[in-house]
C-alpha atoms as a PDB file:
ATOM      1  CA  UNK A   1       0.000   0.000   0.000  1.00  0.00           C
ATOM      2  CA  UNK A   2       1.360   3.289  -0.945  1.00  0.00           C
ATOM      3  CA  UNK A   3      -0.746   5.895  -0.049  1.00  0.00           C
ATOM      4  CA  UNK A   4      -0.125   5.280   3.724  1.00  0.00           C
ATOM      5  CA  UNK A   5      -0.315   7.297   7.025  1.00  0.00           C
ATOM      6  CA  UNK A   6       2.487   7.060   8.935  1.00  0.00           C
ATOM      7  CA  UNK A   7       1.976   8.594  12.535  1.00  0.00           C
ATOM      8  CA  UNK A   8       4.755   9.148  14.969  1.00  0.00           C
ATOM      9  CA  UNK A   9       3.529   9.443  18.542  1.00  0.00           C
ATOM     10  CA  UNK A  10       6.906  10.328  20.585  1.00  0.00           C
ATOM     11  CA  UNK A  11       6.098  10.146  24.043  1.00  0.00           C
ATOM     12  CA  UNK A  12       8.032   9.736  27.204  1.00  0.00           C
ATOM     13  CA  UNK A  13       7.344   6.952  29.486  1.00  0.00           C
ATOM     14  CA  UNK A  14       3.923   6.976  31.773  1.00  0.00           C
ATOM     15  CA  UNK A  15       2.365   9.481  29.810  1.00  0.00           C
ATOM     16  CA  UNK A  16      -0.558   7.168  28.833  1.00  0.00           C
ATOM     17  CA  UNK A  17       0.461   6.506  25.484  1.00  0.00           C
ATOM     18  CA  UNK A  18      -0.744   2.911  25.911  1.00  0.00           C
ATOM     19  CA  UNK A  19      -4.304   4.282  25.551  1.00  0.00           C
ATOM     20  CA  UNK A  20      -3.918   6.179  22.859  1.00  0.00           C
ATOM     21  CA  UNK A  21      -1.954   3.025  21.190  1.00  0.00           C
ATOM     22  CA  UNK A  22      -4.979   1.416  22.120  1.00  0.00           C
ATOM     23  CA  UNK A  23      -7.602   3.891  21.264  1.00  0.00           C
ATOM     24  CA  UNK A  24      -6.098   3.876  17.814  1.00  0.00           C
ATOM     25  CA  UNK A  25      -6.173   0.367  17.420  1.00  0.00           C
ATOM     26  CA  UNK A  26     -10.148   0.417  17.574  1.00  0.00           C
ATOM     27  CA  UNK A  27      -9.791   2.171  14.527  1.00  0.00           C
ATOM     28  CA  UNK A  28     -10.468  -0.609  11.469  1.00  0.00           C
ATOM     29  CA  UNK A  29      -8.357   1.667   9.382  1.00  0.00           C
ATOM     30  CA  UNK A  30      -5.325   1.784  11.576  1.00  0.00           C
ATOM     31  CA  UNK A  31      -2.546  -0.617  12.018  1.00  0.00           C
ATOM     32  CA  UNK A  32      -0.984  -0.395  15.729  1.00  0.00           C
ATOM     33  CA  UNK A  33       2.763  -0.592  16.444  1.00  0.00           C
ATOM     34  CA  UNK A  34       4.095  -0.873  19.947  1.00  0.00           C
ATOM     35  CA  UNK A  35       7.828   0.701  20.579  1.00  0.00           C
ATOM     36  CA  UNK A  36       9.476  -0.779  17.422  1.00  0.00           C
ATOM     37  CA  UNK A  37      12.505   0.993  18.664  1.00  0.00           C
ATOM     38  CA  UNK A  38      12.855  -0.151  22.011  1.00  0.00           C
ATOM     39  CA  UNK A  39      15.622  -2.996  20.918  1.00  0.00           C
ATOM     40  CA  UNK A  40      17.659  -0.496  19.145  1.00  0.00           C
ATOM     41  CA  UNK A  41      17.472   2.047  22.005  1.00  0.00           C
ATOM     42  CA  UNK A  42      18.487  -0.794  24.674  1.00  0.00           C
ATOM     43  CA  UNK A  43      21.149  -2.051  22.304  1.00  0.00           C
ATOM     44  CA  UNK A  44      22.496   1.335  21.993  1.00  0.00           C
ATOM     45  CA  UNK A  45      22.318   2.731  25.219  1.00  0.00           C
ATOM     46  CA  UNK A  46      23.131   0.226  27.450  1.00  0.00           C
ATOM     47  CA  UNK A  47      19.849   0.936  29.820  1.00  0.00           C
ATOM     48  CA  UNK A  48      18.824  -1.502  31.749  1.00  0.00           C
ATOM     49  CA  UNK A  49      15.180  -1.942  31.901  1.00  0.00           C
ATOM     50  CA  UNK A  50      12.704  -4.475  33.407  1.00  0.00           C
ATOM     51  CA  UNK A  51      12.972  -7.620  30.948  1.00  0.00           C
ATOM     52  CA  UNK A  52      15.970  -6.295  28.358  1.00  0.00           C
ATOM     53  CA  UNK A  53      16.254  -9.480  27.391  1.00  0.00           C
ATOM     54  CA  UNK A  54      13.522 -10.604  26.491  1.00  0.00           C
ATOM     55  CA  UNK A  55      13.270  -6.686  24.814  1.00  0.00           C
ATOM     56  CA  UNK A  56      16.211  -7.603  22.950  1.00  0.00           C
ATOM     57  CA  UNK A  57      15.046 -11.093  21.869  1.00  0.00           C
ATOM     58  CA  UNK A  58      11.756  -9.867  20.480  1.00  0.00           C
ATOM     59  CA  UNK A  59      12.584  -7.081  18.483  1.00  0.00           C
ATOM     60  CA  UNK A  60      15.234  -5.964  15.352  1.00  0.00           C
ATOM     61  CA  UNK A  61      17.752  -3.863  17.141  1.00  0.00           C
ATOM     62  CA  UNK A  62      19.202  -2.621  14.171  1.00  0.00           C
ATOM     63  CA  UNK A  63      17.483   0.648  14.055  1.00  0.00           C
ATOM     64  CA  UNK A  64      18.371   1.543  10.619  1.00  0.00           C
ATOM     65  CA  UNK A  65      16.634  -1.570   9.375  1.00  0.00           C
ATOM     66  CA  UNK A  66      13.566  -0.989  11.903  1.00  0.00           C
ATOM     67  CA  UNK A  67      13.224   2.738  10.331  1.00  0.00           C
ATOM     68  CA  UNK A  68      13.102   0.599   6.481  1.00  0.00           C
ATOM     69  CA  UNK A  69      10.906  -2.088   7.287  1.00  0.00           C
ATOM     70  CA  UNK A  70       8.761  -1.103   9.475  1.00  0.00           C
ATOM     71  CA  UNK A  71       8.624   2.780   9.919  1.00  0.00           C
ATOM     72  CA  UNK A  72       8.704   3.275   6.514  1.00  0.00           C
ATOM     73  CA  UNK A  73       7.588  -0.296   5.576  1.00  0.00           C
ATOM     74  CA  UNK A  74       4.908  -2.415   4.108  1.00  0.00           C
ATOM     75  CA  UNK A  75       1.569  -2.239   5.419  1.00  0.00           C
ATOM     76  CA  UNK A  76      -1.796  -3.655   5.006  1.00  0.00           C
ATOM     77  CA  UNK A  77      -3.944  -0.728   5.998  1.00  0.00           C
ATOM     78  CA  UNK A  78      -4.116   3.003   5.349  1.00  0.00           C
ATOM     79  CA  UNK A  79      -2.751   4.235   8.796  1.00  0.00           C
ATOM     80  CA  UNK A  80      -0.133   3.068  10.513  1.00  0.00           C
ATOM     81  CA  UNK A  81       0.021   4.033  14.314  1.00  0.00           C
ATOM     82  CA  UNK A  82       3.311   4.466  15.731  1.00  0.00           C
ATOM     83  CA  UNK A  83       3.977   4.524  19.260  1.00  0.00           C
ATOM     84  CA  UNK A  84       7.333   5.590  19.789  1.00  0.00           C
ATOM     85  CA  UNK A  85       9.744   6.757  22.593  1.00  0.00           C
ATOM     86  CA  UNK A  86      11.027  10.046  21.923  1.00  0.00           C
ATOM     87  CA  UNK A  87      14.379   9.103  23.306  1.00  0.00           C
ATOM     88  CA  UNK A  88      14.500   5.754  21.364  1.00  0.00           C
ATOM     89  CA  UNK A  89      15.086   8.043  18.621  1.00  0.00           C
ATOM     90  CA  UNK A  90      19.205   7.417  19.143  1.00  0.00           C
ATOM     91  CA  UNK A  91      22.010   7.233  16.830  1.00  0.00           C
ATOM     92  CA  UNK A  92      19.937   7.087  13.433  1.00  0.00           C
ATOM     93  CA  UNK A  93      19.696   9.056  10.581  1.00  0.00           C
ATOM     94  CA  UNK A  94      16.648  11.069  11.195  1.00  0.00           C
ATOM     95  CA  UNK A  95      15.485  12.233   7.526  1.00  0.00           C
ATOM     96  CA  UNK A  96      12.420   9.506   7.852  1.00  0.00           C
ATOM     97  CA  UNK A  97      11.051  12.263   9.559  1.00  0.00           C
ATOM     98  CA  UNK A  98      10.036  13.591   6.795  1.00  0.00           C
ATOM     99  CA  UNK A  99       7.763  11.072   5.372  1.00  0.00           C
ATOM    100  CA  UNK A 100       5.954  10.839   8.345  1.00  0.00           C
ATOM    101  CA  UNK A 101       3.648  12.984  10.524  1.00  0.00           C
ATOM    102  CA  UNK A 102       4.736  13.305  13.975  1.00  0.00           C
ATOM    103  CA  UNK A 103       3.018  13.549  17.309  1.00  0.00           C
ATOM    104  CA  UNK A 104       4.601  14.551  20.522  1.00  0.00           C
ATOM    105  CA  UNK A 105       2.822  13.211  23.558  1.00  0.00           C
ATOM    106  CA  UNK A 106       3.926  14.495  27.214  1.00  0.00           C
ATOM    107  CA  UNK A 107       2.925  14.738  30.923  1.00  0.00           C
ATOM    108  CA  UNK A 108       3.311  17.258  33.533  1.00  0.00           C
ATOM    109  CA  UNK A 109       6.640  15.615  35.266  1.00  0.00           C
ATOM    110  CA  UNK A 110       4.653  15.900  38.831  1.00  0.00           C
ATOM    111  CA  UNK A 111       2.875  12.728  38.312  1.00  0.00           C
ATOM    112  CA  UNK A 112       5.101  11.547  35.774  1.00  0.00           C
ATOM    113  CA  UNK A 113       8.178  11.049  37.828  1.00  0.00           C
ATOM    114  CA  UNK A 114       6.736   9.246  40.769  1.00  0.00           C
ATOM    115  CA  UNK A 115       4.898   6.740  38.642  1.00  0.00           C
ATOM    116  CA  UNK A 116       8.481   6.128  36.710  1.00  0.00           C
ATOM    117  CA  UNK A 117      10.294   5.635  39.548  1.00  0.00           C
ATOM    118  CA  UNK A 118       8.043   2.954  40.613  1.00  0.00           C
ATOM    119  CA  UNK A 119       8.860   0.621  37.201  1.00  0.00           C
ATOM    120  CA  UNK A 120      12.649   2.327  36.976  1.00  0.00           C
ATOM    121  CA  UNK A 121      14.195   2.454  40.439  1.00  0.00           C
ATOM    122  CA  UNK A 122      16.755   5.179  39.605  1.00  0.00           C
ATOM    123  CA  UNK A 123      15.417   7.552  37.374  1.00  0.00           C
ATOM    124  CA  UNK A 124      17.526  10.199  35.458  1.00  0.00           C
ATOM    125  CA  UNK A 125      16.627  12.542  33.189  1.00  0.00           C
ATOM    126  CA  UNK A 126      17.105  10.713  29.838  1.00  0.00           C
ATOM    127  CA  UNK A 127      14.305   8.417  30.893  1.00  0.00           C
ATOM    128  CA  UNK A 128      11.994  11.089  31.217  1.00  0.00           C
ATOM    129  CA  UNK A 129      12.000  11.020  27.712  1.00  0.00           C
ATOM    130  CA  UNK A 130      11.655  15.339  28.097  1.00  0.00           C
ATOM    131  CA  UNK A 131      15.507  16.170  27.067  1.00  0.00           C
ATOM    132  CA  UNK A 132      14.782  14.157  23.774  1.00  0.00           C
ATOM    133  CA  UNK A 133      11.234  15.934  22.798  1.00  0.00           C
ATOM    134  CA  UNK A 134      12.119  19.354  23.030  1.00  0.00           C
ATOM    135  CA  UNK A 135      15.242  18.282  21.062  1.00  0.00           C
ATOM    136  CA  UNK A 136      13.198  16.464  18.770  1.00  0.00           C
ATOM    137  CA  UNK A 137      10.472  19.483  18.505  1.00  0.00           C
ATOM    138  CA  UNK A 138      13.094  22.088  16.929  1.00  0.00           C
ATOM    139  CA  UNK A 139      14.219  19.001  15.026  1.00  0.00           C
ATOM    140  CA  UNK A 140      10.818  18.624  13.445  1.00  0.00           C
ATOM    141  CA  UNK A 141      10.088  22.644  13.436  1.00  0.00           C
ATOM    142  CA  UNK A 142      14.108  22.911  11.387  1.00  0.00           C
ATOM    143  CA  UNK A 143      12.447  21.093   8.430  1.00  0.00           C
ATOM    144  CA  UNK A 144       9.440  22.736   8.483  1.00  0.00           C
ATOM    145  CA  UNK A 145       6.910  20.409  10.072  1.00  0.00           C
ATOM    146  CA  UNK A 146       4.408  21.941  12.744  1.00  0.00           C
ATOM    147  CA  UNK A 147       3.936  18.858  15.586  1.00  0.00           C
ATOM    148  CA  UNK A 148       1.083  18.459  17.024  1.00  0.00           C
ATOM    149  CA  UNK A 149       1.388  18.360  20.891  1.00  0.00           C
ATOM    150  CA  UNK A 150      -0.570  16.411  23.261  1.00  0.00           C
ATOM    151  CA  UNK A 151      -0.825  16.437  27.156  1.00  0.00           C
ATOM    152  CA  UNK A 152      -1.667  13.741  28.961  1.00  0.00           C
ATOM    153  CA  UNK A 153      -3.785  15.951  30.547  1.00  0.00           C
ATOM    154  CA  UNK A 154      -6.012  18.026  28.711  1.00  0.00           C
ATOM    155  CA  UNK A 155      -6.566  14.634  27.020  1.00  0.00           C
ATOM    156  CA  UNK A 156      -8.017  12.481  29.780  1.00  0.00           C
ATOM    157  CA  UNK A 157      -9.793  15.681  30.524  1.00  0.00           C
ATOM    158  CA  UNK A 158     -11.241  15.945  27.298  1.00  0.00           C
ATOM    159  CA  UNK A 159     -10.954  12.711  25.450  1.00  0.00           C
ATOM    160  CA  UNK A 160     -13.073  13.026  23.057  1.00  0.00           C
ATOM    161  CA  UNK A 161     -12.350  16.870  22.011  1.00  0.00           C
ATOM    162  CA  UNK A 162      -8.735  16.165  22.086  1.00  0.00           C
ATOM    163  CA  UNK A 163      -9.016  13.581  19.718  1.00  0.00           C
ATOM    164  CA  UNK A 164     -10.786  15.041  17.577  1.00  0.00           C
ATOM    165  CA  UNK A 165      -8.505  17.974  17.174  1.00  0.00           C
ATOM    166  CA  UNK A 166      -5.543  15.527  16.875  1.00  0.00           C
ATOM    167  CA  UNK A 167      -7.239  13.120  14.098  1.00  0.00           C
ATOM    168  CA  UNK A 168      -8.318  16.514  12.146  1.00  0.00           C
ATOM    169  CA  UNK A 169      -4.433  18.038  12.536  1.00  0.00           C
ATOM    170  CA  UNK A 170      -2.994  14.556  11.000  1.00  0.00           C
ATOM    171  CA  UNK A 171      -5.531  13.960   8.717  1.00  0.00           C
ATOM    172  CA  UNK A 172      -8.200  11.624   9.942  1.00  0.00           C
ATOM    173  CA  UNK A 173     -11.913  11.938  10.343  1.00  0.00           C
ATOM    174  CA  UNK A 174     -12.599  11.534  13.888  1.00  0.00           C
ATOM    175  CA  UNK A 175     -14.284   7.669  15.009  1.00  0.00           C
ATOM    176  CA  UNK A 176     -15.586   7.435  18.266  1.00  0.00           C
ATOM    177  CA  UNK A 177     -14.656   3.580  18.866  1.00  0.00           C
ATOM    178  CA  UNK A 178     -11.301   5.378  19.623  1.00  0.00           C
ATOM    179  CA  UNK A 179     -13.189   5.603  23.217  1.00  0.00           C
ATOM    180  CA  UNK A 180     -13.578   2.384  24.198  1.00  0.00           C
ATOM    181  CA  UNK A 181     -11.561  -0.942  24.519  1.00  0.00           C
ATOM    182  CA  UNK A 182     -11.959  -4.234  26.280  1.00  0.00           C
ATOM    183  CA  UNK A 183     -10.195  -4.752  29.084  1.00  0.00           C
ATOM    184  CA  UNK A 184      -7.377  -6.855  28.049  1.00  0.00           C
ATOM    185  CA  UNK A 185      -4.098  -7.105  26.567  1.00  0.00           C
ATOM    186  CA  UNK A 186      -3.556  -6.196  23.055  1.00  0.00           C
ATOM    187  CA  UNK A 187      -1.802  -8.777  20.466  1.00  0.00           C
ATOM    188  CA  UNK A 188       0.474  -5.723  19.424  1.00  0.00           C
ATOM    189  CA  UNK A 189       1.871  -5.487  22.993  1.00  0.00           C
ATOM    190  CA  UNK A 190       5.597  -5.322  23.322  1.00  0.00           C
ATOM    191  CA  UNK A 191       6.837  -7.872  25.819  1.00  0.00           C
ATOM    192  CA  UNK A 192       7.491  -5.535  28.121  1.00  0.00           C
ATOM    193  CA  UNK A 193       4.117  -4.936  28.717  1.00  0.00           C
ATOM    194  CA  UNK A 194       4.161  -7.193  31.796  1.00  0.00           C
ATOM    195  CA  UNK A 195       5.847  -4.499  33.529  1.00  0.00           C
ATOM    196  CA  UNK A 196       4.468  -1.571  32.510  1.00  0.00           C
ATOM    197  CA  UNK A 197       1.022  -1.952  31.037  1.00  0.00           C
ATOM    198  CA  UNK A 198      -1.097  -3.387  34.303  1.00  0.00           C
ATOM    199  CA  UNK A 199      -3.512  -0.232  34.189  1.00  0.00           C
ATOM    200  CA  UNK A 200      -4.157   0.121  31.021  1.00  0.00           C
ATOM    201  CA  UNK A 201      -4.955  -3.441  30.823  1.00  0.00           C
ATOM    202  CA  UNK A 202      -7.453  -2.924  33.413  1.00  0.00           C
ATOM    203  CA  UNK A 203      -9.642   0.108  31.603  1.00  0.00           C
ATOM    204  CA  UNK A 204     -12.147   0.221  29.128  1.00  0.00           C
ATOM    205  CA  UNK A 205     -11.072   3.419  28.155  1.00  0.00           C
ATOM    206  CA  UNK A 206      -9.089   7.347  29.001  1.00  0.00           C
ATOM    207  CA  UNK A 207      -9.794   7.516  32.980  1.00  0.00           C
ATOM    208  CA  UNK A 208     -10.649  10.776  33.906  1.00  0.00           C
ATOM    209  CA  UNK A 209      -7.667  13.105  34.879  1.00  0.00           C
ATOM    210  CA  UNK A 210      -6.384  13.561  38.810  1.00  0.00           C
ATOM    211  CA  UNK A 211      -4.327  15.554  39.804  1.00  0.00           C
ATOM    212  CA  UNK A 212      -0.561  13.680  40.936  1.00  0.00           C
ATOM    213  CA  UNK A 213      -0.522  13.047  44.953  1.00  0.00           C
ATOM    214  CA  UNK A 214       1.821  10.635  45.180  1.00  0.00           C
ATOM    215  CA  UNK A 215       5.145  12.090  47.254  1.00  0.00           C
ATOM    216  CA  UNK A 216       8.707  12.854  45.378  1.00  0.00           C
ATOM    217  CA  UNK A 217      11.743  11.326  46.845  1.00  0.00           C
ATOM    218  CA  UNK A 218      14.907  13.235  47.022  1.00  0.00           C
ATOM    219  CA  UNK A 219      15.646  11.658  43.747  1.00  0.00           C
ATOM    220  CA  UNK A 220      12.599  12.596  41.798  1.00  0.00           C
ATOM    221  CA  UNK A 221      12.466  16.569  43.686  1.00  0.00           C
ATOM    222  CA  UNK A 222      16.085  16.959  42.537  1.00  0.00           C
ATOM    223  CA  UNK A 223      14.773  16.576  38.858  1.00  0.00           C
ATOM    224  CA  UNK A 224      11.567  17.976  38.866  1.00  0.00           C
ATOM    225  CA  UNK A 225      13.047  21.737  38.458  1.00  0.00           C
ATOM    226  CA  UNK A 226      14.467  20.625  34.936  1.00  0.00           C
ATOM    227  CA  UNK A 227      12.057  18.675  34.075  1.00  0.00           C
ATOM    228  CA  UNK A 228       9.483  21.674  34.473  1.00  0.00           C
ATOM    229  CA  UNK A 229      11.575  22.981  32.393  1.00  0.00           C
ATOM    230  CA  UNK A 230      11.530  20.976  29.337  1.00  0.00           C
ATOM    231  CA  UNK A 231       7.887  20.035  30.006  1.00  0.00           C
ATOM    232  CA  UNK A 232       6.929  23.814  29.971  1.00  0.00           C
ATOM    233  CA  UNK A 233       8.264  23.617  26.267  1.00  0.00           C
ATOM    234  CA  UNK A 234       6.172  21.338  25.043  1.00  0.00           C
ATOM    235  CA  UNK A 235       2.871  22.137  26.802  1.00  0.00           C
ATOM    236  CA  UNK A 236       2.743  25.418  25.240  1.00  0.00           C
ATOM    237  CA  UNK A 237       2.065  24.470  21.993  1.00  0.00           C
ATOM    238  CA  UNK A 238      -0.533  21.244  23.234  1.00  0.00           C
ATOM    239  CA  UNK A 239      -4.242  20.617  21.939  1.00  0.00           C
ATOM    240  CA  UNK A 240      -6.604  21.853  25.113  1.00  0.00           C
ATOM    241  CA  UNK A 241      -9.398  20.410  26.337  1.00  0.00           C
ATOM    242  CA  UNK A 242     -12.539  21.928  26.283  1.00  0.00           C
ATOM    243  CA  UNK A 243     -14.213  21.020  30.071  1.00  0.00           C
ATOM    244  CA  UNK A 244     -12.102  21.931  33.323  1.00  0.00           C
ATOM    245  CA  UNK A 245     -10.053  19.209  35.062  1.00  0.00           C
ATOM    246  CA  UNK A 246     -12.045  17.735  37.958  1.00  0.00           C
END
């Protein structure tokens, strides 16, 4: 198929992108992809995340030949649904970028650090995934693309308005089965869903927005400043919700 959507959602970790993975996959035009450069990233970098091996096992790490065959590769339906790891995006030529449209999807770091730590242990910056968006935002804005933004947050406050401005930015006439799931796994999972999918495995849909209560350790309040930072970057230019947050 030629005439193909290719949609980049770069995200950091525990911003729901799961969901939206999901909510996308209801779609009977869309093709999902979970994290295709996850292998590559772990090969590269050295991190060591909850099951590596079996990360390593499952996927092509060779980046290059991830971005050609599957990126930019065959595929049996009109859209094809990305969800990606802004900083998986390591060490690879980045001019692909260009023949896709490209989402960045983030979360205000006060309820996105905690939650990391929890699956992480140590956290540092880099796996915030924030240091790689805003570096990959004036990548995208340098050859002329205009990102759409998402926040976690004015999307589970607004689910269905927020998606609706996202499918009309990219290109897509809004369905509303992107609301709903069953409450499962997903064949498209990555392996490591085991460790980090357990909620959205559990919902039938986007659960309505709280605010973060969980407490910082010394860890996560040393990196919050920065990562207010970097977060403030990227929320300026997000989609809004049209109710206020509960």
């Amino acid at each position: 198929m030629t005439d193909v959507l290719r949609v980049n959602v770069w995200s950091g970790p525990r911003n729901v992108s799961t969901a939206l993975m999901y909510a996308f996959a209801q779609r009977t035009d869309t093709r999902v992809v979970d994290e295709p450069l996850y292998a590559h990233y772990l090969r590269v970098s050295g991190a060591d995340h909850p099951g590596r091996d079996d990360v390593l096992a499952s996927q092509d790490s060779d980046g290059e030949a991830v971005v050609r065959d599957v990126i930019l590769g065959r595929t049996t339906r009109p859209v094809l649904f990305l969800k990606q790891m802004a900083h998986h995006l390591v060490e690879l030529d980045r001019a692909f970028l260009k023949q896709t449209v490209n989402v960045l999807l983030t979360r205000d770091p006060r309820g996105m650090l905690p939650s990391l730590e929890r699956t992480l242990g140590a956290v540092t910056l880099r796996d915030t995934g924030l240091p790689a968006q805003v570096e990959l935002l004036e990548t995208l804005v340098g050859i002329g693309q205009s990102p759409v933004v998402l926040d976690s947050r004015e999307l589970l406050t607004d689910p269905a308005g927020v998606l609706r401005q996202l499918c009309t930015s990219i290109g897509l006439a809004f369905d509303p089965t992107m609301l709903r799931w069953k409450p499962s796994a997903r064949p498209e999972d990555g392996v490591w869903a085991p460790h980090w999918y357990a909620n959205v495995h559990r919902s039938s849909g986007f659960r309505p927005y709280r605010a973060a209560t969980a407490p910082l350790t010394p860890l996560t309040r040393r990196l919050l400043p920065e990562c207010q930072v970097l977060f403030a970057r990227l929320a300026e230019r997000a989609l809004q919700a049209n109710v206020e947050p509960r």
